[in-house]
Each structure stands twice: as structure tokens, then as C-alpha cells.
C-alpha atoms as a PDB file:
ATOM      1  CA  UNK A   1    -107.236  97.905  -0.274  1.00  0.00           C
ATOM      2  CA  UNK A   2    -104.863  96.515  -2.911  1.00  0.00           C
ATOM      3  CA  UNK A   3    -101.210  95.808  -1.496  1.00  0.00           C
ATOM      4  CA  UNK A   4     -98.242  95.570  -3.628  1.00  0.00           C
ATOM      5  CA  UNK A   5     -99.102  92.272  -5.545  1.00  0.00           C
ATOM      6  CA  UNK A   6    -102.292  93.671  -6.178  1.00  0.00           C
ATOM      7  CA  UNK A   7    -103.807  91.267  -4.088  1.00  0.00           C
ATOM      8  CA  UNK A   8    -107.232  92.683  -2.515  1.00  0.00           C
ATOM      9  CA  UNK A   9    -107.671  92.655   0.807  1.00  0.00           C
ATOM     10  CA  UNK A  10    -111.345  91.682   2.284  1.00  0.00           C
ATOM     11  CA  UNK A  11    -110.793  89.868   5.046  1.00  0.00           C
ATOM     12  CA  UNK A  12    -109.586  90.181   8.739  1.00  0.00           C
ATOM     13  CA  UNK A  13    -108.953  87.928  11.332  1.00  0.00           C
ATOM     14  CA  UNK A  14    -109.276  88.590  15.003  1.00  0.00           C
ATOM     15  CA  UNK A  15    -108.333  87.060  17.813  1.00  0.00           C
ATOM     16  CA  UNK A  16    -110.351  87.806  20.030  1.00  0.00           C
ATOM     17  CA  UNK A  17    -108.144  85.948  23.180  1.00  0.00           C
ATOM     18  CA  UNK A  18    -105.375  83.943  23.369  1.00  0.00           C
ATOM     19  CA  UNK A  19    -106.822  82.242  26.548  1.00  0.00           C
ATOM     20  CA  UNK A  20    -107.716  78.299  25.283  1.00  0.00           C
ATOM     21  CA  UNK A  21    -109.843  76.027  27.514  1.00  0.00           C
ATOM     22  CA  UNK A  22    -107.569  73.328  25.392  1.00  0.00           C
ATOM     23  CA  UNK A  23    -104.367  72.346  24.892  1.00  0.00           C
ATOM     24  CA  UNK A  24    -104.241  70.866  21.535  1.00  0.00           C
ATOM     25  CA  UNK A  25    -100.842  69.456  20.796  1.00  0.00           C
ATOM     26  CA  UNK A  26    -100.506  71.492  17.164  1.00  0.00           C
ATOM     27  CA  UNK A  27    -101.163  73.918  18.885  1.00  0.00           C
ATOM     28  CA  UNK A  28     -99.704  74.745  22.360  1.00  0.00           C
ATOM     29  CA  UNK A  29     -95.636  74.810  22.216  1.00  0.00           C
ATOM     30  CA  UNK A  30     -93.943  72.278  24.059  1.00  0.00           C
ATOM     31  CA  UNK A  31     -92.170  74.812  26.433  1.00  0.00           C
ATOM     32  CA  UNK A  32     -96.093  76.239  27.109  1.00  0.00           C
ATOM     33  CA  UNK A  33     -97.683  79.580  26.673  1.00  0.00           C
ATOM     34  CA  UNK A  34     -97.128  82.620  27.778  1.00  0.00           C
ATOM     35  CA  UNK A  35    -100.250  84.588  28.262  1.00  0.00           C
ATOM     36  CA  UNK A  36    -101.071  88.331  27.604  1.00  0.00           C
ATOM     37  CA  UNK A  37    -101.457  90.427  30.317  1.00  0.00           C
ATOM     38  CA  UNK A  38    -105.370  91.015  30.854  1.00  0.00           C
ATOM     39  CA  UNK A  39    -105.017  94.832  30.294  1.00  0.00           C
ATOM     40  CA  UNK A  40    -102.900  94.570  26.925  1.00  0.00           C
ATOM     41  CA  UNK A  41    -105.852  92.843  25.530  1.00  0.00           C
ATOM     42  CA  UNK A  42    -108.285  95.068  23.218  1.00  0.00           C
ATOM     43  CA  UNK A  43    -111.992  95.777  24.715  1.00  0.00           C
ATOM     44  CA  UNK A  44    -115.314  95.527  22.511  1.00  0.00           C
ATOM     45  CA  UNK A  45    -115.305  99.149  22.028  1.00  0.00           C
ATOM     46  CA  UNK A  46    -111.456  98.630  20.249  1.00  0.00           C
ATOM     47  CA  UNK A  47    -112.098  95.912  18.527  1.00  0.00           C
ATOM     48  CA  UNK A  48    -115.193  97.380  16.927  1.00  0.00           C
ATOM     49  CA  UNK A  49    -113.524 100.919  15.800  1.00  0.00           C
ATOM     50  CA  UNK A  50    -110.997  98.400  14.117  1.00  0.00           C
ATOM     51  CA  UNK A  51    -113.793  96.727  12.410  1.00  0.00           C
ATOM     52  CA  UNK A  52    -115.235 100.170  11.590  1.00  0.00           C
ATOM     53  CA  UNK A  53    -112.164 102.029   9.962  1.00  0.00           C
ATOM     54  CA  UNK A  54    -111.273  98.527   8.361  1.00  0.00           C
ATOM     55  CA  UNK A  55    -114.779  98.456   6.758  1.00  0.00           C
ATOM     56  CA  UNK A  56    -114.431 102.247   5.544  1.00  0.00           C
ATOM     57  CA  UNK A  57    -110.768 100.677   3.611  1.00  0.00           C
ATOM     58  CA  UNK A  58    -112.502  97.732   2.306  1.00  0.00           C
ATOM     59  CA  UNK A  59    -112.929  95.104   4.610  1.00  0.00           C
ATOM     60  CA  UNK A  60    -116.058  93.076   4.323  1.00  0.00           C
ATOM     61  CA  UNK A  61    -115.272  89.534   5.941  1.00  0.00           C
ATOM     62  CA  UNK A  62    -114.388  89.344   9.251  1.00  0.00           C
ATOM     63  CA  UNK A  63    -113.362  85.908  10.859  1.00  0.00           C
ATOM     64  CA  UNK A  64    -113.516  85.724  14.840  1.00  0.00           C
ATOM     65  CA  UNK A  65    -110.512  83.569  16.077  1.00  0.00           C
ATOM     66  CA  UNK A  66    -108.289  82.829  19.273  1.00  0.00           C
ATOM     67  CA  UNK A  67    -107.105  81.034  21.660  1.00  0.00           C
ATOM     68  CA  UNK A  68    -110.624  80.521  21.672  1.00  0.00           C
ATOM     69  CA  UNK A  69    -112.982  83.017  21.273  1.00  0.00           C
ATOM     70  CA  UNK A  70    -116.372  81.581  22.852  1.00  0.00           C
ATOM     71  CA  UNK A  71    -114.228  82.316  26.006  1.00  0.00           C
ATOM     72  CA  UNK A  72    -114.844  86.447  25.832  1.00  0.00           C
ATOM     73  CA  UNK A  73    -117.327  87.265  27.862  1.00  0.00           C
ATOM     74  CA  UNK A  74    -118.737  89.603  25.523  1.00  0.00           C
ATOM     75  CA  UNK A  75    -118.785  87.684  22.540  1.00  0.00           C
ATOM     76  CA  UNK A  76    -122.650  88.312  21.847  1.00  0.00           C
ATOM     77  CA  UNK A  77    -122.184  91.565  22.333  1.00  0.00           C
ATOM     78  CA  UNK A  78    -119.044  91.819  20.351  1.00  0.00           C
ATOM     79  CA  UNK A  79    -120.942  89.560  17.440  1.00  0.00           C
ATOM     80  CA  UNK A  80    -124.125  92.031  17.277  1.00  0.00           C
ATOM     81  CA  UNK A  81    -121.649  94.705  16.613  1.00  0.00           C
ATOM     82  CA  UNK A  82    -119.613  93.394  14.054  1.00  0.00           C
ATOM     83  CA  UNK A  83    -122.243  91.966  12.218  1.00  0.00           C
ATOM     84  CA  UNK A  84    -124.226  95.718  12.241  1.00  0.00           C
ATOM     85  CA  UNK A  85    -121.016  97.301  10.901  1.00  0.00           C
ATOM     86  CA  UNK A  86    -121.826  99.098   7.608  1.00  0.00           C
ATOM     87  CA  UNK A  87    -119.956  97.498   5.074  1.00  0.00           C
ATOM     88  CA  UNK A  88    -119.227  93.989   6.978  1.00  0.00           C
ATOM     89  CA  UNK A  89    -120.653  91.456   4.831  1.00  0.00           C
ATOM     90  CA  UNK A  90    -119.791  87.695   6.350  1.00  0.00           C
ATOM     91  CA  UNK A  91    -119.298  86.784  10.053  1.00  0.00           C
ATOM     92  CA  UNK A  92    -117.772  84.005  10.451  1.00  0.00           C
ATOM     93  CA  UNK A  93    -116.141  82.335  14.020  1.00  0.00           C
ATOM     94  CA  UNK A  94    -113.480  79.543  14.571  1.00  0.00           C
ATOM     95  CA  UNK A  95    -113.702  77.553  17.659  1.00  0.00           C
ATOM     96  CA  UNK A  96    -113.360  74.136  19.366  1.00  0.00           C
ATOM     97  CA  UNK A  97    -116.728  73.459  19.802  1.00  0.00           C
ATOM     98  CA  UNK A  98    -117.042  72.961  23.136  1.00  0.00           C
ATOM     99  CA  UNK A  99    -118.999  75.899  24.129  1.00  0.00           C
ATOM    100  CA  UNK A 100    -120.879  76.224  21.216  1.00  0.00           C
ATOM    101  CA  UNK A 101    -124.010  73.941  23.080  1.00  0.00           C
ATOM    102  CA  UNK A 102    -124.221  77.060  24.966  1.00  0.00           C
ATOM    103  CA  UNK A 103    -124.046  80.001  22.525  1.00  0.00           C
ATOM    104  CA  UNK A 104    -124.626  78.612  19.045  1.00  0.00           C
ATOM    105  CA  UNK A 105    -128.789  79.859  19.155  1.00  0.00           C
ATOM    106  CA  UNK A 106    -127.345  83.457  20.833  1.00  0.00           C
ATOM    107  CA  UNK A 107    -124.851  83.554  18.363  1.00  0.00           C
ATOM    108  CA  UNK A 108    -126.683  83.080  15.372  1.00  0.00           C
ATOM    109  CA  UNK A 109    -129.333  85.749  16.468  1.00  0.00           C
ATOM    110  CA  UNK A 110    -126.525  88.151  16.853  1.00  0.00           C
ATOM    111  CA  UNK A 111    -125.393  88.018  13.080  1.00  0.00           C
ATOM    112  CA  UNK A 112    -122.698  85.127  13.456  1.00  0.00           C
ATOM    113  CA  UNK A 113    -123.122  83.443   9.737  1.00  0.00           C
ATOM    114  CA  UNK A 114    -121.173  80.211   9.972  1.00  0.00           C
ATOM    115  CA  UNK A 115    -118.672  78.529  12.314  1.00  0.00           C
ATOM    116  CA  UNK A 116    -115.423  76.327  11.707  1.00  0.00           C
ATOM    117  CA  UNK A 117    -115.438  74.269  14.330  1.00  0.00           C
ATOM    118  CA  UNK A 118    -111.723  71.474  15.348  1.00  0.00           C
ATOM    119  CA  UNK A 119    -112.328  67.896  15.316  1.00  0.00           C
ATOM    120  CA  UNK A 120    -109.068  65.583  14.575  1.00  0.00           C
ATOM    121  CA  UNK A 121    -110.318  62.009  15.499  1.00  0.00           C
ATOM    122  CA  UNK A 122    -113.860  60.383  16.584  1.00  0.00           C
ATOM    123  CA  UNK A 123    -112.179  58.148  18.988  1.00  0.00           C
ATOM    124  CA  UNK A 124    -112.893  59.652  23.141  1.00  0.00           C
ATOM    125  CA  UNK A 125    -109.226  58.603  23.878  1.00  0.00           C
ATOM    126  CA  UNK A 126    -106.944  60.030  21.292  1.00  0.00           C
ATOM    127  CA  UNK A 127    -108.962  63.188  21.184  1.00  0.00           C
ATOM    128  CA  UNK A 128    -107.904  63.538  24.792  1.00  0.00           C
ATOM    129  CA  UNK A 129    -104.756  62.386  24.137  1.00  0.00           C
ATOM    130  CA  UNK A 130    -104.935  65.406  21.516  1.00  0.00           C
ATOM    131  CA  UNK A 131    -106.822  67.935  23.174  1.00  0.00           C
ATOM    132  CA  UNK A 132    -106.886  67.178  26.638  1.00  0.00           C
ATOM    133  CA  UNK A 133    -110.930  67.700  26.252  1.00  0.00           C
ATOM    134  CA  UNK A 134    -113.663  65.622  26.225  1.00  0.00           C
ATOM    135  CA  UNK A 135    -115.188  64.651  22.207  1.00  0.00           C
ATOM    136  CA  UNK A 136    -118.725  64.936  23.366  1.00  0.00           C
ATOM    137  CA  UNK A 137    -118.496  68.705  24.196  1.00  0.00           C
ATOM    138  CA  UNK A 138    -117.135  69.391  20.917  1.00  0.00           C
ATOM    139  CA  UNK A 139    -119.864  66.952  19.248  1.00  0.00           C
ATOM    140  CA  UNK A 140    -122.625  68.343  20.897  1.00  0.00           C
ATOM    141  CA  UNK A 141    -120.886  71.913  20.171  1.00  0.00           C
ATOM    142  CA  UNK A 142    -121.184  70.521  16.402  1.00  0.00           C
ATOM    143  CA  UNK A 143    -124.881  69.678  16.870  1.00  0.00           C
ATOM    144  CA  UNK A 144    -125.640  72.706  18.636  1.00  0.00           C
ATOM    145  CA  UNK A 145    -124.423  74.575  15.089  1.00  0.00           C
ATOM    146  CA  UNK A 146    -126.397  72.735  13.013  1.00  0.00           C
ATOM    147  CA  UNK A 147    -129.563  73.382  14.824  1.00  0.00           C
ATOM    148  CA  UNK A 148    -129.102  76.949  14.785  1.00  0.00           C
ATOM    149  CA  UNK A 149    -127.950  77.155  10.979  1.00  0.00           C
ATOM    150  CA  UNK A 150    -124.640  78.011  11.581  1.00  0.00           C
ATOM    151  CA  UNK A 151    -124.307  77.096   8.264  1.00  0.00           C
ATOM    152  CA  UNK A 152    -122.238  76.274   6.368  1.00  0.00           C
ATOM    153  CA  UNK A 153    -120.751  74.086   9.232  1.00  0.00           C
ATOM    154  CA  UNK A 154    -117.183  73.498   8.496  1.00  0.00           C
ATOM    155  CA  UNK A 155    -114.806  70.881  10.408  1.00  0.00           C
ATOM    156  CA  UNK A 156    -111.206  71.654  10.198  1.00  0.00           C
ATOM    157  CA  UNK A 157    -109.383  68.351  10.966  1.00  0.00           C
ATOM    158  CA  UNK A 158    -105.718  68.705  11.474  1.00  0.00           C
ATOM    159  CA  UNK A 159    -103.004  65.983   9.611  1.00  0.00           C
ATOM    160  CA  UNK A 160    -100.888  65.037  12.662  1.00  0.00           C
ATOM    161  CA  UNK A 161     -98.250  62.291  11.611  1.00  0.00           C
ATOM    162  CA  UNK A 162     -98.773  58.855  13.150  1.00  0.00           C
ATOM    163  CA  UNK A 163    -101.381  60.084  15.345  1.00  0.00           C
ATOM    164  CA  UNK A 164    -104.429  60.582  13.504  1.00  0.00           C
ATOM    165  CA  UNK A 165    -103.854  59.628   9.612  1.00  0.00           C
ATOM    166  CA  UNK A 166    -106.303  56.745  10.163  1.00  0.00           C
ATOM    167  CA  UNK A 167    -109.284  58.739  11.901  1.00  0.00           C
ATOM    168  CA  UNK A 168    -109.627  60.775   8.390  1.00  0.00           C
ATOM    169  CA  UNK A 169    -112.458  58.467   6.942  1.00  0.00           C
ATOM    170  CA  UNK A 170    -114.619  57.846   9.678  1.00  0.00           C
ATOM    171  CA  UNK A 171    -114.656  62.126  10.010  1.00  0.00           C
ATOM    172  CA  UNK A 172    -115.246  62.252   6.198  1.00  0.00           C
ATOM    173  CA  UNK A 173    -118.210  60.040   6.700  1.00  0.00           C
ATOM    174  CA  UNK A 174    -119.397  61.964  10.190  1.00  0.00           C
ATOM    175  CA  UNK A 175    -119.337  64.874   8.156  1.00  0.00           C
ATOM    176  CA  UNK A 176    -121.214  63.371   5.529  1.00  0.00           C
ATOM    177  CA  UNK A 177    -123.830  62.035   7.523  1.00  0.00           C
ATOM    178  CA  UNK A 178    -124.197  65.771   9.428  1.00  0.00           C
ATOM    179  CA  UNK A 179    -124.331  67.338   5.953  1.00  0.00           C
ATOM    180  CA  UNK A 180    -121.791  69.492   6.908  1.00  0.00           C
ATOM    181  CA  UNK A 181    -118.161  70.216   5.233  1.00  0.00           C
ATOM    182  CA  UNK A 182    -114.585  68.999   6.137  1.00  0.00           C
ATOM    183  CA  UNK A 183    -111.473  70.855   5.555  1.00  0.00           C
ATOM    184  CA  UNK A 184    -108.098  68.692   5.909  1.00  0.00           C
ATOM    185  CA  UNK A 185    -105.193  71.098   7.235  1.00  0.00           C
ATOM    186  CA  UNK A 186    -101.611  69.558   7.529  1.00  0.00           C
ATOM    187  CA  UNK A 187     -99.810  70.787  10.149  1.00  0.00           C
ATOM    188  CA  UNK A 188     -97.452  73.451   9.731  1.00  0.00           C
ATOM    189  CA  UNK A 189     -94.074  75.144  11.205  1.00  0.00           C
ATOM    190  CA  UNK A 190     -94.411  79.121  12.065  1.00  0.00           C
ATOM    191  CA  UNK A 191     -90.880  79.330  12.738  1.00  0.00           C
ATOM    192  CA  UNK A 192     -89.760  77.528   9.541  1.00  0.00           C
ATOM    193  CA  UNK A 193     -92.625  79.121   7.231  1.00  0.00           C
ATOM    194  CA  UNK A 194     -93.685  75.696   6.397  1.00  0.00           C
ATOM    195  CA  UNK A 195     -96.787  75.604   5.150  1.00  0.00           C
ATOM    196  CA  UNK A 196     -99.440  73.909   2.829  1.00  0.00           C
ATOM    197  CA  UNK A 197    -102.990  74.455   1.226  1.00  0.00           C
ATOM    198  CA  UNK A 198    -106.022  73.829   2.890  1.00  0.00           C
ATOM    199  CA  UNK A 199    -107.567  70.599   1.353  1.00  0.00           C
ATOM    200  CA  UNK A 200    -111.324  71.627   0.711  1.00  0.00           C
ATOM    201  CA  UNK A 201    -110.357  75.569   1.639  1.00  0.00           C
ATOM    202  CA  UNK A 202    -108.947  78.367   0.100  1.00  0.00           C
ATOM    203  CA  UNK A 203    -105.713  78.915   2.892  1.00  0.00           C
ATOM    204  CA  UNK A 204    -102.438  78.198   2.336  1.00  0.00           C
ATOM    205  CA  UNK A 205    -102.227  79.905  -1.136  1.00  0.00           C
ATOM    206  CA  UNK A 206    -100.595  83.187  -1.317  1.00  0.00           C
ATOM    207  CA  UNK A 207    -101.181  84.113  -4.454  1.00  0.00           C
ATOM    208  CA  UNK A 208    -105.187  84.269  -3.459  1.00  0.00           C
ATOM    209  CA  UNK A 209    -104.668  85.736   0.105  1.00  0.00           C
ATOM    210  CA  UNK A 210    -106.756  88.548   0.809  1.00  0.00           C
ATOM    211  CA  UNK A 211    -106.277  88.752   4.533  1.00  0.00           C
ATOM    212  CA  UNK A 212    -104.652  90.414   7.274  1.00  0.00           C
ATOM    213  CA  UNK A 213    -104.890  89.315  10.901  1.00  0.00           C
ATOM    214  CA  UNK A 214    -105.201  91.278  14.073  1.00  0.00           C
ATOM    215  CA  UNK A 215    -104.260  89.868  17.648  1.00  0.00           C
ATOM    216  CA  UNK A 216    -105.680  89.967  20.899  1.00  0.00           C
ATOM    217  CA  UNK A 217    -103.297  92.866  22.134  1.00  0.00           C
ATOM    218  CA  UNK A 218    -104.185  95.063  18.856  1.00  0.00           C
ATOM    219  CA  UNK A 219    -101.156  94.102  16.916  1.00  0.00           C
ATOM    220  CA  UNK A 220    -102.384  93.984  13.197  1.00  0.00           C
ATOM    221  CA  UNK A 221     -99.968  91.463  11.033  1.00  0.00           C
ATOM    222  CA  UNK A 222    -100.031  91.127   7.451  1.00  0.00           C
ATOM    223  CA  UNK A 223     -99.567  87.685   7.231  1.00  0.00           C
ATOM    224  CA  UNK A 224     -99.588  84.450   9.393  1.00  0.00           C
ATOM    225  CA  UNK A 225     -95.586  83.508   8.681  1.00  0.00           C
ATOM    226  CA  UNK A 226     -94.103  87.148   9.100  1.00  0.00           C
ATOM    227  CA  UNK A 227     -92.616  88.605  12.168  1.00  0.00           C
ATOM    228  CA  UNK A 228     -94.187  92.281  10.702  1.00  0.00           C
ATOM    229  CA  UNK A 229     -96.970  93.518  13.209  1.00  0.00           C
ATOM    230  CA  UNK A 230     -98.466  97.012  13.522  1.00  0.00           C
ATOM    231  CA  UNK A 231    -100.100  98.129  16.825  1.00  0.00           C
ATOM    232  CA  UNK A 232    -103.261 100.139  16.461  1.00  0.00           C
ATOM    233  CA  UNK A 233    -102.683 101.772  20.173  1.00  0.00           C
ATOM    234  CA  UNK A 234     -98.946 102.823  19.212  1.00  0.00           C
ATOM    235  CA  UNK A 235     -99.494 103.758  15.811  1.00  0.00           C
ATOM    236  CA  UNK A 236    -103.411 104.367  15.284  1.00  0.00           C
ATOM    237  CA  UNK A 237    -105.998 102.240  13.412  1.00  0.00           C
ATOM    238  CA  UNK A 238    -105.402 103.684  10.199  1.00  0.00           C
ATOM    239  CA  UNK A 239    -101.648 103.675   9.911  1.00  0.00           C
ATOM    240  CA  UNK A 240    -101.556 100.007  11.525  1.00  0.00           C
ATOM    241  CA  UNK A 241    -103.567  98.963   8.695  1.00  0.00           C
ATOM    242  CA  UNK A 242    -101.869 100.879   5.942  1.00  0.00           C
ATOM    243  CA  UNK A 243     -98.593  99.626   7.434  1.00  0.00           C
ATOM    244  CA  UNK A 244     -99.522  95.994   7.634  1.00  0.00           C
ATOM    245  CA  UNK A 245    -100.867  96.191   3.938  1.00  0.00           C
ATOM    246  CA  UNK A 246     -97.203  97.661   2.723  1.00  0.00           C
ATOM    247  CA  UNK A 247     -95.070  94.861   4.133  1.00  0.00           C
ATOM    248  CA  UNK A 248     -97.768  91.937   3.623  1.00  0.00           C
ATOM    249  CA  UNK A 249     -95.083  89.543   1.597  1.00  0.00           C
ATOM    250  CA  UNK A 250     -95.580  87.773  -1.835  1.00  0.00           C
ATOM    251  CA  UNK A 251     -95.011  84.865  -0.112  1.00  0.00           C
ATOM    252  CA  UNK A 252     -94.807  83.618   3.971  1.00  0.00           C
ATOM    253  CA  UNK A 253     -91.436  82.835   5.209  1.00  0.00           C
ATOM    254  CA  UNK A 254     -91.834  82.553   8.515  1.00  0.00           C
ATOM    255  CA  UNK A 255     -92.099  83.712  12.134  1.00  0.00           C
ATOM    256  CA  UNK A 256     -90.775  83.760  15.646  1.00  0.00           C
ATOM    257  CA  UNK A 257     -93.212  86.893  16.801  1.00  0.00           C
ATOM    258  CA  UNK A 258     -96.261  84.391  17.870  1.00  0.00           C
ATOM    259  CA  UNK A 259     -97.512  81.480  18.477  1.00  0.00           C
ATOM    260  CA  UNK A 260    -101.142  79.761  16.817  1.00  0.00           C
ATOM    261  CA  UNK A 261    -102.612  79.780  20.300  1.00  0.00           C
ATOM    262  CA  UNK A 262    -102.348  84.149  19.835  1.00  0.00           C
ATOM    263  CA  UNK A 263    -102.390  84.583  16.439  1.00  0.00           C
ATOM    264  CA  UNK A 264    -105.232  81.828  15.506  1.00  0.00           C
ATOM    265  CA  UNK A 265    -103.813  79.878  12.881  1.00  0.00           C
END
């Protein structure tokens, strides 16, 4: 699928919840979430026809996102499906680690490829502060990845201003240790469109962006900082996508239609 820039788009995102066992301060607004009803959110069955009928237009990466997605019930299920779908080349998952101790060998025998996993700061204290989770979940989530050759590991570590600016090294050298990779991410504004590329990734370039996102309620958006979303149950798979493709901008300027808790980032 080529949209109007002539960009070609490979990739979808899907969030798979926007339940979080976290509350990460990037990431939560300060006046809280408001959750999706438990009904509006798609079942395995949907979210693999979208994978399907995506895969028949020329999707071949698919990137498993939330809230947090390890909190699905299904999501082993929901992997060994994805993964099987003709056409689907790379699985990939983004979480915060802290139930990866518990699924990481399941995963990986269901097809999952690799994992980005959140880690802002080494120190117990400010990651709570952060978070409002404990750092040895997510570092024995990060352990738990490696083992099962989740690899390439990757470690998104978010910029946040005053806060964490001095933790950056003593990641860098974790993640050097763990032979495993480190993507810096500076935080960004939905509402504003403010945005930046991904130090040691390919986001945050929109010339390059080959990627449309679905959400947990089967809303299918054509790109992070736009308000334009498609719904698959109102409009059908097909059109959702071919819709989304049509308005995906040149450029992101911004959004009030989600949050990054439901749209995952």
C-alpha cells in the first residue's frame, strides 16, 4: 500500500489494551484515564481478520502495543496467530517488562521475534517515583527476554526533563553489559504535535514512516499526531484501512482524539 507521498506502508501497530498495570508519568494524563468499555474492545478473532486483510494489502510487520499488552489474557494465543499469518513477516511486542518473567519462554515459542521493553532510570526510587512499579520486575522482565532470545532486546528510555537526564549513562552501560540495544525517546506533546526522532530508532521521521496504528476499540489511525481514525466495525476492515491510508498526513500535527496509554505511543 503506497499512500499519497508514496510512502509504503508495512507496518501496523496494535494495541492490544489500553488497561496499564503502570502509571508512568509520560504517559498517564494528569486529569487520569478514561478506560474503554470492556465490550468496545476487539476479540482475538477481530484482531486477527485485521491482521489477515492487512497482510493481503501489504502489511508484513506487525508491532503488539498498549496500555500494556502482556495484560490480554490471550496474548499467546493472539501471538501464535499473528505470527502464522501468511504474509506477516516480523512480530514484534512493546511492554514494561514486568510480566515478561512470566511469558517471555511462551512468547517466544508462539512466534513473538523481539520485544521493546521501558526502562527510564536504574535507581528503585525514582523509577517508582516514575512508574509507580517496582525496577526489579521490569529487570527480571529484561532478563527473562534475553534468555528466551527475544532478540534483538531493545530498551526504550524516555528523556524526562530534570528527572532522569542523569540516569542515561548508567542505562547505556546496563545495556551494554546485557548486550542488548537502547533507544533514547524525548518526550513528546500529542496535543501540540510535538515531536522528535528516536535516538538509535527509526520513529519520529515522517518522511520514512511506513505505519499505521490500530487501537484497542478497532479504530485504525493513520498516524500517531492526527485526530483521523477509521473504525473497522463501522466501516469494515478494508475501507478502514483504505481510509486511514488516504488521510495519513505528510507530516503529524497533532491530536486531541487519544491518549499514549490507548494509542501506544
Amino acid at each position: 500500500m503506497f499512500d499519497q507521498f508514496n510512502r509504503n506502508i508495512t507496518y501496523l501497530r496494535i494495541s492490544l489494551t489500553d488497561r496499564c498495570n503502570l502509571r508512568c508519568s509520560y504517559c498517564v494524563p494528569t486529569e487520569g484515564v478514561k478506560l474503554m468499555h470492556r465490550t468496545s474492545i476487539l476479540t482475538c478473532d477481530e484482531i486477527v481478520e485485521v491482521v489477515k486483510i492487512g497482510a493481503s494489502l501489504g502489511i508484513t510487520k506487525i508491532r503488539l502495543t498498549g496500555g500494556e499488552p502482556l495484560l490480554r489474557n490471550d496474548i499467546i494465543e493472539l501471538t501464535k496467530r499473528i505470527k502464522s499469518t501468511t504474509g506477516i513477516k516480523e512480530l514484534g511486542l512493546t511492554t514494561n517488562g514486568t510480566h515478561l518473567a512470566k511469558y517471555a519462554k511462551q512468547l517466544k515459542e508462539a512466534g513473538l521475534d523481539r520485544v521493546n521493553i521501558s526502562l527510564d532510570t536504574l535507581n528503585h526510587e525514582k523509577f517508582f517515583n516514575i512508574t509507580k512499579g517496582k525496577l526489579l520486575d521490569t529487570l527480571a522482565g529484561i532478563d527473562a527476554a534475553i534468555e528466551a532470545n527475544l532478540m534483538p532486546v531493545k530498551i526504550n528510555f524516555v528523556r524526562i526533563k530534570t528527572v532522569n537526564e542523569v540516569d542515561e549513562l548508567e542505562v547505556k552501560t546496563f545495556c551494554t553489559n546485557k548486550g542488548i540495544q537502547m533507544r533514547f525517546i524525548r518526550q513528546m506533546n500529542l496535543e501540540t504535535g510535538e515531536f522528535y526522532p528516536v535516538d538509535g530508532g527509526d520513529g519520529g521521521v515522517c518522511s520514512l514512516c511506513n505505519r499505521l496504528r490500530l487501537t484497542a476499540d478497532g479504530t485504525i489511525k493513520p498516524c500517531l499526531h492526527s485526530n483521523y481514525g477509521f473504525n473497522i466495525r463501522e466501516l469494515g476492515i478494508e475501507e478502514a484501512f483504505f481510509k486511514a491510508l488516504r488521510m495519513k498526513p505528510e507530516k503529524g500535527t497533532g491530536s486531541v482524539a487519544h491518549q499514549f496509554y490507548n494509542i501506544g505511543g
